[in-house]
N, C-alpha and C. Protein backbone atom coordinates (compact mmCIF):
# COMPACT_ATOMS: atom_id res chain seq x y z
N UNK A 1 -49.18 27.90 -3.97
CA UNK A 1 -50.10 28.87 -4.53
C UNK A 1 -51.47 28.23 -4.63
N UNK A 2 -52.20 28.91 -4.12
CA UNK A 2 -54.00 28.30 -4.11
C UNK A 2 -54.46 28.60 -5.68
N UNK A 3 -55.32 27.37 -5.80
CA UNK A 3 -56.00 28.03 -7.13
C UNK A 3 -56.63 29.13 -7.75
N UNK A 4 -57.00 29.76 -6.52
CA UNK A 4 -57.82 31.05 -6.43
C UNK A 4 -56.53 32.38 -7.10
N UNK A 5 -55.55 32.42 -6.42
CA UNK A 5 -54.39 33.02 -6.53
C UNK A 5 -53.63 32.57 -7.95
N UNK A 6 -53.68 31.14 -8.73
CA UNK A 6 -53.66 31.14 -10.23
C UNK A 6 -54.23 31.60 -10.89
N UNK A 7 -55.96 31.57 -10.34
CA UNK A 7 -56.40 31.89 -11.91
C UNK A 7 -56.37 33.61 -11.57
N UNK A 8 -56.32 34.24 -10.31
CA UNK A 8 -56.21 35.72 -10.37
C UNK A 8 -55.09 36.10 -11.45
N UNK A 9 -53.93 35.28 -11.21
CA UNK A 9 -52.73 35.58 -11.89
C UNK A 9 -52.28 35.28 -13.62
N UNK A 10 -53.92 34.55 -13.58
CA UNK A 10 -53.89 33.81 -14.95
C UNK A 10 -54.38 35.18 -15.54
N UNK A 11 -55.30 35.26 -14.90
CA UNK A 11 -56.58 36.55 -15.40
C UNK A 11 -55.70 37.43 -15.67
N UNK A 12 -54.81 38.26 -14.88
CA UNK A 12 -54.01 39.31 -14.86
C UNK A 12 -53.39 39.04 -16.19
N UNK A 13 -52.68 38.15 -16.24
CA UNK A 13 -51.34 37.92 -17.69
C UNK A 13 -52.52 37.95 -18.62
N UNK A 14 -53.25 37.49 -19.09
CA UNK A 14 -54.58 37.72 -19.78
C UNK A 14 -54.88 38.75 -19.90
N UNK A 15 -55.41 39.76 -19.04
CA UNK A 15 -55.71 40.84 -19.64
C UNK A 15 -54.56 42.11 -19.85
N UNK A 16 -53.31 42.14 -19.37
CA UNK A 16 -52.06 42.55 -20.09
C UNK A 16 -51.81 42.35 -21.06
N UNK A 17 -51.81 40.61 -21.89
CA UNK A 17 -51.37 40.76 -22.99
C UNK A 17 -52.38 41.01 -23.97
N UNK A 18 -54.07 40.81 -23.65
CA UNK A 18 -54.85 41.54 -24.27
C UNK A 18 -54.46 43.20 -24.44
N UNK A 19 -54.73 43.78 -23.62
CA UNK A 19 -54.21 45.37 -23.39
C UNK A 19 -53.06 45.43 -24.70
N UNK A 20 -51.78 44.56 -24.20
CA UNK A 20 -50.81 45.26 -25.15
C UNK A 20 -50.81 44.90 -26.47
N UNK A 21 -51.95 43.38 -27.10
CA UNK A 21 -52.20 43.01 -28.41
C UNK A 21 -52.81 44.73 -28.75
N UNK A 22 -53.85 44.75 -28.51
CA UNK A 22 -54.82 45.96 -28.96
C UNK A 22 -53.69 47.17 -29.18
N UNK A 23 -52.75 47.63 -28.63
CA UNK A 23 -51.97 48.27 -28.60
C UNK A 23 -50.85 48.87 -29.46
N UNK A 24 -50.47 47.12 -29.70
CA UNK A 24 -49.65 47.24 -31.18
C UNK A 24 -50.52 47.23 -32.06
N UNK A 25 -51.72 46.64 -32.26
CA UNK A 25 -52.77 46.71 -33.62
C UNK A 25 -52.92 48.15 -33.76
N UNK A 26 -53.26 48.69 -32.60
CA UNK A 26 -53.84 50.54 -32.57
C UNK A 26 -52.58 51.54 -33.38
N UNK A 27 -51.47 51.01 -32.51
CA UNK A 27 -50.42 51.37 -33.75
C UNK A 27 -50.31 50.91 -35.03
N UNK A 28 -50.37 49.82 -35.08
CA UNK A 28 -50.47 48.84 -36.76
C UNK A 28 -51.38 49.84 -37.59
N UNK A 29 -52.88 50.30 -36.96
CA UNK A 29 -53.61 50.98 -37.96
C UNK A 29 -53.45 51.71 -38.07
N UNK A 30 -52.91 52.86 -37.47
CA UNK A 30 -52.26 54.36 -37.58
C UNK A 30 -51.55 54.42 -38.50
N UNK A 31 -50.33 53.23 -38.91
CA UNK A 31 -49.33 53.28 -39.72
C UNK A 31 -49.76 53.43 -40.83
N UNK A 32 -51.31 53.27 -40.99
CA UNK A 32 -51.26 53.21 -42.87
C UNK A 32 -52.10 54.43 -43.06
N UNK A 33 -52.13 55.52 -42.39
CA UNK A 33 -52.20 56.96 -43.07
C UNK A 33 -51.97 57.41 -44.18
N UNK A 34 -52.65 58.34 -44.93
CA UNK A 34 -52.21 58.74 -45.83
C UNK A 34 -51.67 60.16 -45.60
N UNK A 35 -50.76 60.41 -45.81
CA UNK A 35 -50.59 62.31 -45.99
C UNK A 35 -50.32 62.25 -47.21
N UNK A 36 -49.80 63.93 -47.55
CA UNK A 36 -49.36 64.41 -48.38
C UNK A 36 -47.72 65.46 -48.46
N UNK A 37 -47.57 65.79 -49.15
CA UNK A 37 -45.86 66.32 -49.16
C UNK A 37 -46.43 68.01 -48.91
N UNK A 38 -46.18 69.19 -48.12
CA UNK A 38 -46.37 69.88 -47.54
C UNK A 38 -45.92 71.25 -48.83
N UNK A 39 -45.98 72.32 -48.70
CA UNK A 39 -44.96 73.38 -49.79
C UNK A 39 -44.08 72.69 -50.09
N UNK A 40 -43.19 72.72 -51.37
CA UNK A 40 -41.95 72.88 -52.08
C UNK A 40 -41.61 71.17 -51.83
N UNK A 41 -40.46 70.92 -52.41
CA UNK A 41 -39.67 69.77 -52.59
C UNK A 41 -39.36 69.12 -51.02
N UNK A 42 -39.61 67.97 -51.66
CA UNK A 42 -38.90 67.31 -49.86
C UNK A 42 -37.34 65.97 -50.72
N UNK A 43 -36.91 65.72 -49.65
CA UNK A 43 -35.81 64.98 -50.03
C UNK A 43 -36.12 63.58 -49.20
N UNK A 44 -36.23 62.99 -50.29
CA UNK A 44 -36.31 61.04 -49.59
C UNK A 44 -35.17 60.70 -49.33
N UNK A 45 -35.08 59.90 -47.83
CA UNK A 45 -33.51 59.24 -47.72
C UNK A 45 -33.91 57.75 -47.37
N UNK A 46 -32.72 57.14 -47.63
CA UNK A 46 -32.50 55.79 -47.53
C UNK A 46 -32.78 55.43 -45.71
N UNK A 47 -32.85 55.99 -44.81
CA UNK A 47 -32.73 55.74 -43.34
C UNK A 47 -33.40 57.05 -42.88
N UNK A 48 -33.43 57.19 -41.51
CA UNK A 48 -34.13 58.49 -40.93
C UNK A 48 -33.04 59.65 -40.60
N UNK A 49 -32.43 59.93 -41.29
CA UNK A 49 -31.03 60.61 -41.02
C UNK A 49 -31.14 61.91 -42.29
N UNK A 50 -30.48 63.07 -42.17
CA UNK A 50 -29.93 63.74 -43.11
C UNK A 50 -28.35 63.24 -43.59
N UNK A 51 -27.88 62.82 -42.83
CA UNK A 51 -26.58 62.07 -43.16
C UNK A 51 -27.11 60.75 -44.63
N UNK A 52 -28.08 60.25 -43.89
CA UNK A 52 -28.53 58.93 -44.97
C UNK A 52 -28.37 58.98 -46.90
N UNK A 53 -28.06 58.43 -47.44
CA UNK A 53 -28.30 58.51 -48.55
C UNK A 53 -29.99 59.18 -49.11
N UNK A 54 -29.54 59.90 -50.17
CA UNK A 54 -30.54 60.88 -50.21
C UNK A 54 -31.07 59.92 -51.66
N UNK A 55 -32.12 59.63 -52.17
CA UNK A 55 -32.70 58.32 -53.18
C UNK A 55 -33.42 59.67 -54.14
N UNK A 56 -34.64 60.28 -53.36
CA UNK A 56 -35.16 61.14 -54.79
C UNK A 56 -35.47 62.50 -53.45
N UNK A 57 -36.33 63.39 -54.63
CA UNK A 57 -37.07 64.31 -54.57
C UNK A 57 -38.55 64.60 -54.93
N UNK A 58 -39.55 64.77 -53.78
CA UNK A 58 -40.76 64.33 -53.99
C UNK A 58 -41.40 66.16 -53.96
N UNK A 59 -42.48 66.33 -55.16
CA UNK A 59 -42.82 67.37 -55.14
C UNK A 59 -44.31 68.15 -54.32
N UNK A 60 -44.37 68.61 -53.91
CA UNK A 60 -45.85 68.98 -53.35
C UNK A 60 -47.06 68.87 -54.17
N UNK A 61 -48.06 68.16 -52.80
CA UNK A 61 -49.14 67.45 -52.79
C UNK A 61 -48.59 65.54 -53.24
N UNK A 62 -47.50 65.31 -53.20
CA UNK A 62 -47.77 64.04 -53.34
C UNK A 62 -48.03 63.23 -52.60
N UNK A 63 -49.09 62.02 -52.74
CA UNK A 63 -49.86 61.48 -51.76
C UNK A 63 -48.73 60.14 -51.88
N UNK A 64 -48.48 60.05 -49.71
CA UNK A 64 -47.59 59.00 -49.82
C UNK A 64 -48.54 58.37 -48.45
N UNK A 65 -48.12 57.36 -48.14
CA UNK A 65 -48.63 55.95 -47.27
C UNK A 65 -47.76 56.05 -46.36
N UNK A 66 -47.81 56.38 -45.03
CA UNK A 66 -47.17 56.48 -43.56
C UNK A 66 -47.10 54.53 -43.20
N UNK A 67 -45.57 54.65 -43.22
CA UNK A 67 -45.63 53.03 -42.57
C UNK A 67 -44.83 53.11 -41.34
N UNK A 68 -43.79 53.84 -40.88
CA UNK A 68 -43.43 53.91 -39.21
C UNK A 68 -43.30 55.26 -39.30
N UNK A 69 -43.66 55.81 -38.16
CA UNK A 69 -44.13 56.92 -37.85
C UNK A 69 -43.18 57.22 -36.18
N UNK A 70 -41.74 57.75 -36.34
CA UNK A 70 -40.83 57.97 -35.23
C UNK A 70 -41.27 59.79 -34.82
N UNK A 71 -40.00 60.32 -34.31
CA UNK A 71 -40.52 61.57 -33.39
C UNK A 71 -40.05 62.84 -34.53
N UNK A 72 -39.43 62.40 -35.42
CA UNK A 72 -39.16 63.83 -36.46
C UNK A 72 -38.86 63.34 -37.94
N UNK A 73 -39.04 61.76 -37.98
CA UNK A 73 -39.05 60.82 -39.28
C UNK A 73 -40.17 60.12 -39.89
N UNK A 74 -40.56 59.80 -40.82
CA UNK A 74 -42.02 59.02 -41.30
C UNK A 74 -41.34 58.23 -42.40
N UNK A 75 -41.61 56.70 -42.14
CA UNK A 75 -41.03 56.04 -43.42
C UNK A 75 -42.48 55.99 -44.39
N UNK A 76 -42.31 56.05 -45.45
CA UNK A 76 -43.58 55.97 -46.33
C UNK A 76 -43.24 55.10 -47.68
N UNK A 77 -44.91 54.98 -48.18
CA UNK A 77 -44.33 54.28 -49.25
C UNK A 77 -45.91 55.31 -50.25
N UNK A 78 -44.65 55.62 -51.71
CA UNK A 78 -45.29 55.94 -52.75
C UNK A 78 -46.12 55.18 -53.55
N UNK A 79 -46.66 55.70 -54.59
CA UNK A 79 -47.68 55.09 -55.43
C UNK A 79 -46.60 53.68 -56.21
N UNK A 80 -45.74 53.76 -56.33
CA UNK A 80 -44.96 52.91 -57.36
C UNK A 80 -44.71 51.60 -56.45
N UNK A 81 -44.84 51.48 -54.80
CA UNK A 81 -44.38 50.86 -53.79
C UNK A 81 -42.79 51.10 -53.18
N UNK A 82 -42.42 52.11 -53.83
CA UNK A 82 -40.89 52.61 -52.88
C UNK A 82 -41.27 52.80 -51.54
N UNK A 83 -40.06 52.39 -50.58
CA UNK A 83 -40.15 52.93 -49.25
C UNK A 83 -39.14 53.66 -48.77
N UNK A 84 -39.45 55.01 -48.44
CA UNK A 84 -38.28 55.66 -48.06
C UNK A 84 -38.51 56.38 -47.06
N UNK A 85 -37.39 57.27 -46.18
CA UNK A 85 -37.67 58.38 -45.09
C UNK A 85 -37.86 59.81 -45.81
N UNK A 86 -38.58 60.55 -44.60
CA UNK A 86 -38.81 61.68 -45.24
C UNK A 86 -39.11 62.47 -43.63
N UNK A 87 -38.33 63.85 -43.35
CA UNK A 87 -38.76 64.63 -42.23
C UNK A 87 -39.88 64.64 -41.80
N UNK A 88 -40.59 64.84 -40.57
CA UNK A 88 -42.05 64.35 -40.28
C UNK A 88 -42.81 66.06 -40.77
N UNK A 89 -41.90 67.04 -40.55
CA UNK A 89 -42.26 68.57 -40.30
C UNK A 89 -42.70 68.82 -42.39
N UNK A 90 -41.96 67.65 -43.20
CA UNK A 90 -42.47 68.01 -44.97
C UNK A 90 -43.45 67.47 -45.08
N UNK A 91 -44.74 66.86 -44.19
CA UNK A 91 -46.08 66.48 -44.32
C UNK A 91 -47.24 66.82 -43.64
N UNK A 92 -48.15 66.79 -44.66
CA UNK A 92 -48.95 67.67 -44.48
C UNK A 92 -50.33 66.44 -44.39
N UNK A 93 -51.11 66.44 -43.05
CA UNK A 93 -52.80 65.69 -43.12
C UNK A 93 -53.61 65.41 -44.46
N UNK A 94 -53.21 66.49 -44.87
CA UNK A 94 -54.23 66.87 -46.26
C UNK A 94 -54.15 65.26 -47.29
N UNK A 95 -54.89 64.65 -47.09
CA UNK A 95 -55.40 63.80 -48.54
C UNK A 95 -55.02 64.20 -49.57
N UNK A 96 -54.42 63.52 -50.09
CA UNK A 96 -54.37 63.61 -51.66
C UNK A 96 -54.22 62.08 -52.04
N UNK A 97 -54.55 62.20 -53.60
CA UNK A 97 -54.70 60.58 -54.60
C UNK A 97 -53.75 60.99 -55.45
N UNK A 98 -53.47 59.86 -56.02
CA UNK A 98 -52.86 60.08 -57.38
C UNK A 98 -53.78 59.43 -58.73
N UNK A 99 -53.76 60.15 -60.22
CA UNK A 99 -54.24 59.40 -61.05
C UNK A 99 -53.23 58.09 -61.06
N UNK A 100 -54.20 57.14 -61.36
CA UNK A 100 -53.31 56.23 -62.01
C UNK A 100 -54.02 55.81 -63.54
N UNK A 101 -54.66 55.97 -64.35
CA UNK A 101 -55.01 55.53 -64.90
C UNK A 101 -54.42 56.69 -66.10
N UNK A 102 -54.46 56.99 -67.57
CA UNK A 102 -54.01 57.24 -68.15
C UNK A 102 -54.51 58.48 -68.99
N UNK A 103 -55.99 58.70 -68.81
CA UNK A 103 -57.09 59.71 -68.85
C UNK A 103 -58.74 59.34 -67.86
N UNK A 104 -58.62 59.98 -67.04
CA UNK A 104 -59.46 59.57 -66.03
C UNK A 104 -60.52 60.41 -65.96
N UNK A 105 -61.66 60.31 -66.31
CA UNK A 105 -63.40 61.00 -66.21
C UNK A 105 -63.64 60.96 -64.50
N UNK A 106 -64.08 62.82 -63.87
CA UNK A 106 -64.28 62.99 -62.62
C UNK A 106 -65.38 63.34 -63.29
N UNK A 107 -66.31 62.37 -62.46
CA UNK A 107 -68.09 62.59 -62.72
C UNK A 107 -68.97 63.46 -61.34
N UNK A 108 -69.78 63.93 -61.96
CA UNK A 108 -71.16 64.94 -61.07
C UNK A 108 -71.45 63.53 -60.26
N UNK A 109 -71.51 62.38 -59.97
CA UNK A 109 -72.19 61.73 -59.35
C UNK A 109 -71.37 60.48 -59.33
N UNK A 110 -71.48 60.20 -58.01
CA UNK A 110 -70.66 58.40 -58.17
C UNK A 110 -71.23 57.44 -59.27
N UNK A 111 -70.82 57.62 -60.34
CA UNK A 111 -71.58 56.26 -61.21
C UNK A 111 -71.28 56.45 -62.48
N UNK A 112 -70.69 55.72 -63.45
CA UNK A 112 -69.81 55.59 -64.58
C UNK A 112 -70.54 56.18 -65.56
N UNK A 113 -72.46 56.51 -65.49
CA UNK A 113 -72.95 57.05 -66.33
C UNK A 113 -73.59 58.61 -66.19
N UNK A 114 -73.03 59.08 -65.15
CA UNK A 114 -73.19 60.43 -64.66
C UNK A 114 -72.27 61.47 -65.78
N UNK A 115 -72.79 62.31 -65.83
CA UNK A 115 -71.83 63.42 -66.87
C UNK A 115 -70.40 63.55 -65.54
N UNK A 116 -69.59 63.70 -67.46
CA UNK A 116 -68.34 64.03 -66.81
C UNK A 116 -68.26 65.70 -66.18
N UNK A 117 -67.11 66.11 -65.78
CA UNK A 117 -67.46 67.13 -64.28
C UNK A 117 -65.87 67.84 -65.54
N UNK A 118 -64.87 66.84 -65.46
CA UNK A 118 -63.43 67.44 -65.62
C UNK A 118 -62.65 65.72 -66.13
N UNK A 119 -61.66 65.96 -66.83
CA UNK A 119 -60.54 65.01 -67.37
C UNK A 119 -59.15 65.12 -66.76
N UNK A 120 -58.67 64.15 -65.92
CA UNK A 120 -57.32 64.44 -65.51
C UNK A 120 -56.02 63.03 -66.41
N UNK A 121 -54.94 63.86 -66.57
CA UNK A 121 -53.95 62.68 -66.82
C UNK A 121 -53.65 62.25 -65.25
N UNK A 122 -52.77 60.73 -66.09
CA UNK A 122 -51.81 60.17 -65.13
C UNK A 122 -51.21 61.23 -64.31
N UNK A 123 -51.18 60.85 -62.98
CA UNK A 123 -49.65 61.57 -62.29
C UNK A 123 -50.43 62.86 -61.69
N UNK A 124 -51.94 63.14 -62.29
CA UNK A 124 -51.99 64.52 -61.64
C UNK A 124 -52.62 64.20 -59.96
N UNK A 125 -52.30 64.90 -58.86
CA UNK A 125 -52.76 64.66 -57.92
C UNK A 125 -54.47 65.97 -57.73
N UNK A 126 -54.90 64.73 -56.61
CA UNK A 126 -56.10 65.97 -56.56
C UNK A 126 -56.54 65.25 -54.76
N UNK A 127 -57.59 66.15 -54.49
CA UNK A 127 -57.33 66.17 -52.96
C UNK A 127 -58.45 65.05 -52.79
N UNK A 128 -58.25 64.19 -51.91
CA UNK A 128 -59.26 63.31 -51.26
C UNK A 128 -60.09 63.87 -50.27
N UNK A 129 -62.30 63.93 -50.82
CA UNK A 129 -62.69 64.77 -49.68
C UNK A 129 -63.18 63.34 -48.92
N UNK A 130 -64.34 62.55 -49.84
CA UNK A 130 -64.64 61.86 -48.72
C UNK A 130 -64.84 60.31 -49.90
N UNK A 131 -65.00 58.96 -48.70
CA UNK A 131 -65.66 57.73 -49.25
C UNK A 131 -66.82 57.77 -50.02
N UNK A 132 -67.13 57.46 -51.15
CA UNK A 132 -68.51 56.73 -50.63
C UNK A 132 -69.06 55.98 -50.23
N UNK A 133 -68.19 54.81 -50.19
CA UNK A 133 -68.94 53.51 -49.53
C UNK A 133 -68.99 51.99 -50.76
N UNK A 134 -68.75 53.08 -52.04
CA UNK A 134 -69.31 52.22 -52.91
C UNK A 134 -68.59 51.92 -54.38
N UNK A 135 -67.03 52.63 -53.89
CA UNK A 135 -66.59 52.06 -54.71
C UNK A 135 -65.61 53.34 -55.24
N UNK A 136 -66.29 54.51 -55.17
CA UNK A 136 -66.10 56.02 -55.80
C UNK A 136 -65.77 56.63 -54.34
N UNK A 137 -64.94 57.72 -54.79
CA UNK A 137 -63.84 58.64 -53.68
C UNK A 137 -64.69 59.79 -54.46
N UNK A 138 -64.52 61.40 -53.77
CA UNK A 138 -65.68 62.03 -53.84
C UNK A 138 -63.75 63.17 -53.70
N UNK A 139 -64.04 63.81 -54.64
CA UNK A 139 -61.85 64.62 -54.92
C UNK A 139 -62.50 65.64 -55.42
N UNK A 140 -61.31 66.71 -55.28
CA UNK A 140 -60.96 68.16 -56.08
C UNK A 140 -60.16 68.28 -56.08
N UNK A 141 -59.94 68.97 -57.74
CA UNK A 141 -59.46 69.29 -58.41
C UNK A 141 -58.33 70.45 -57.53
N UNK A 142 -57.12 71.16 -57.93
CA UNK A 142 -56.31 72.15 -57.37
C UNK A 142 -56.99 73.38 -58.04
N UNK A 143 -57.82 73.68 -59.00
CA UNK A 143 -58.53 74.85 -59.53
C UNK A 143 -59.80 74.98 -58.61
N UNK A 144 -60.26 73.95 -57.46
CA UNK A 144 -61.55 73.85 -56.87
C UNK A 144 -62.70 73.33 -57.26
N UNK A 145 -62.58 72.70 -58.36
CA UNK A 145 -63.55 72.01 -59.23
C UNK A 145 -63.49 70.74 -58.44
N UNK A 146 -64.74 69.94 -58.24
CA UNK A 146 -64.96 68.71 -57.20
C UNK A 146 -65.97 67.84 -58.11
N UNK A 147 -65.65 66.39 -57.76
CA UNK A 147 -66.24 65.31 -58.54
C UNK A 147 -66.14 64.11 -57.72
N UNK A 148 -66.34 63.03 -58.30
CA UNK A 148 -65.91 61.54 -57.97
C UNK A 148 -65.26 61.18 -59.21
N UNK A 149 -64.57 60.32 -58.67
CA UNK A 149 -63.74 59.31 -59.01
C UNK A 149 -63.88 57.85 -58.75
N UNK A 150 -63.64 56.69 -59.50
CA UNK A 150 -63.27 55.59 -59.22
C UNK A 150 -62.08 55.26 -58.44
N UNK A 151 -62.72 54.58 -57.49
CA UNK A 151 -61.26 54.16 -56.27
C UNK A 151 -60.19 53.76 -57.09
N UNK A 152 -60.16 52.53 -57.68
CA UNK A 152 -59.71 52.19 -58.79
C UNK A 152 -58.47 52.74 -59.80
N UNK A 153 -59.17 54.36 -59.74
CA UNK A 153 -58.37 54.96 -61.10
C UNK A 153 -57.32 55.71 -59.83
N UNK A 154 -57.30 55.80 -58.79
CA UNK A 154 -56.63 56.69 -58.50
C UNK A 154 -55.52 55.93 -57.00
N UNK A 155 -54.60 56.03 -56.77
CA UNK A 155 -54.04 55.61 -55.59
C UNK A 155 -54.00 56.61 -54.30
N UNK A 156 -54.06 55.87 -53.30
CA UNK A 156 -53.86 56.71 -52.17
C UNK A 156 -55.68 56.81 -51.66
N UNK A 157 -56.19 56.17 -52.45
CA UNK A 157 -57.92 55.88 -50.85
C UNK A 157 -58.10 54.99 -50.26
């Protein structure tokens, strides 16, 4: 084999396993989606099966974390760090957060001294619209009332 004909062949394996690094990363970042739980109750199972052990029952709008993503299964993980399966057809694109904090101030303006807007408990979900960049998630309320939030107080941005 001439040198010319190595390094062609070097080059080649080189830019294949470049190609297929980028590939699995492109998948790697997909995996950490957020959705949400679609109408009505969904059923978490232990595996991607209806046969599988069935663990809980998750109610609509709850915001869960996409970690493998198969052709009619999504393993996810909740606010608490559970990981379980769930049908791909019970999720829904839609953003949602969860409170985490215990009484949480949604302010007129990203910034801790802006008037408050609305008060949510723990546990209530509300929809994720956009970043700001700076720390604060920009949410509404399920009545249509819209504010920011601290990244912080809420899981799932």
């Amino acid at each position: 084999m001439s040198l010319k004909s190595a390094l062609a062949s070097a080059l080649l394996f080189f830019s294949a396993s470049i190609f297929f690094s980028a590939s699995i990363l492109g998948n790697f970042a997909h995996a950490a989606d957020y959705v949400s739980l679609t109408d009505g109750p969904a059923i978490f199972y232990d595996a991607p099966s209806t046969k599988a052990k069935k663990i809980f029952v998750g109610s609509r709008y709850l915001p869960l974390e996409q970690v493998v993503n198969l052709d009619v299964w999504v393993k996810v993980r909740d606010s608490s760090g559970k990981l379980a399966w769930v049908e791909k057809r019970m999720l829904s694109k839609q953003r949602m957060v969860l409170v985490t904090g215990s009484l949480v101030a949604i302010r007129n303006q990203p910034d801790t001294d802006a008037a408050t807007v609305f008060q949510v408990r723990q546990q209530v979900a509300l929809e994720w619209l956009e970043d700001t960049g700076s720390g604060w998630i920009k949410v509404r309320h399920l009545d249509g009332t819209t504010g920011y939030v601290k990244a912080s107080d809420v899981w799932g941005s």
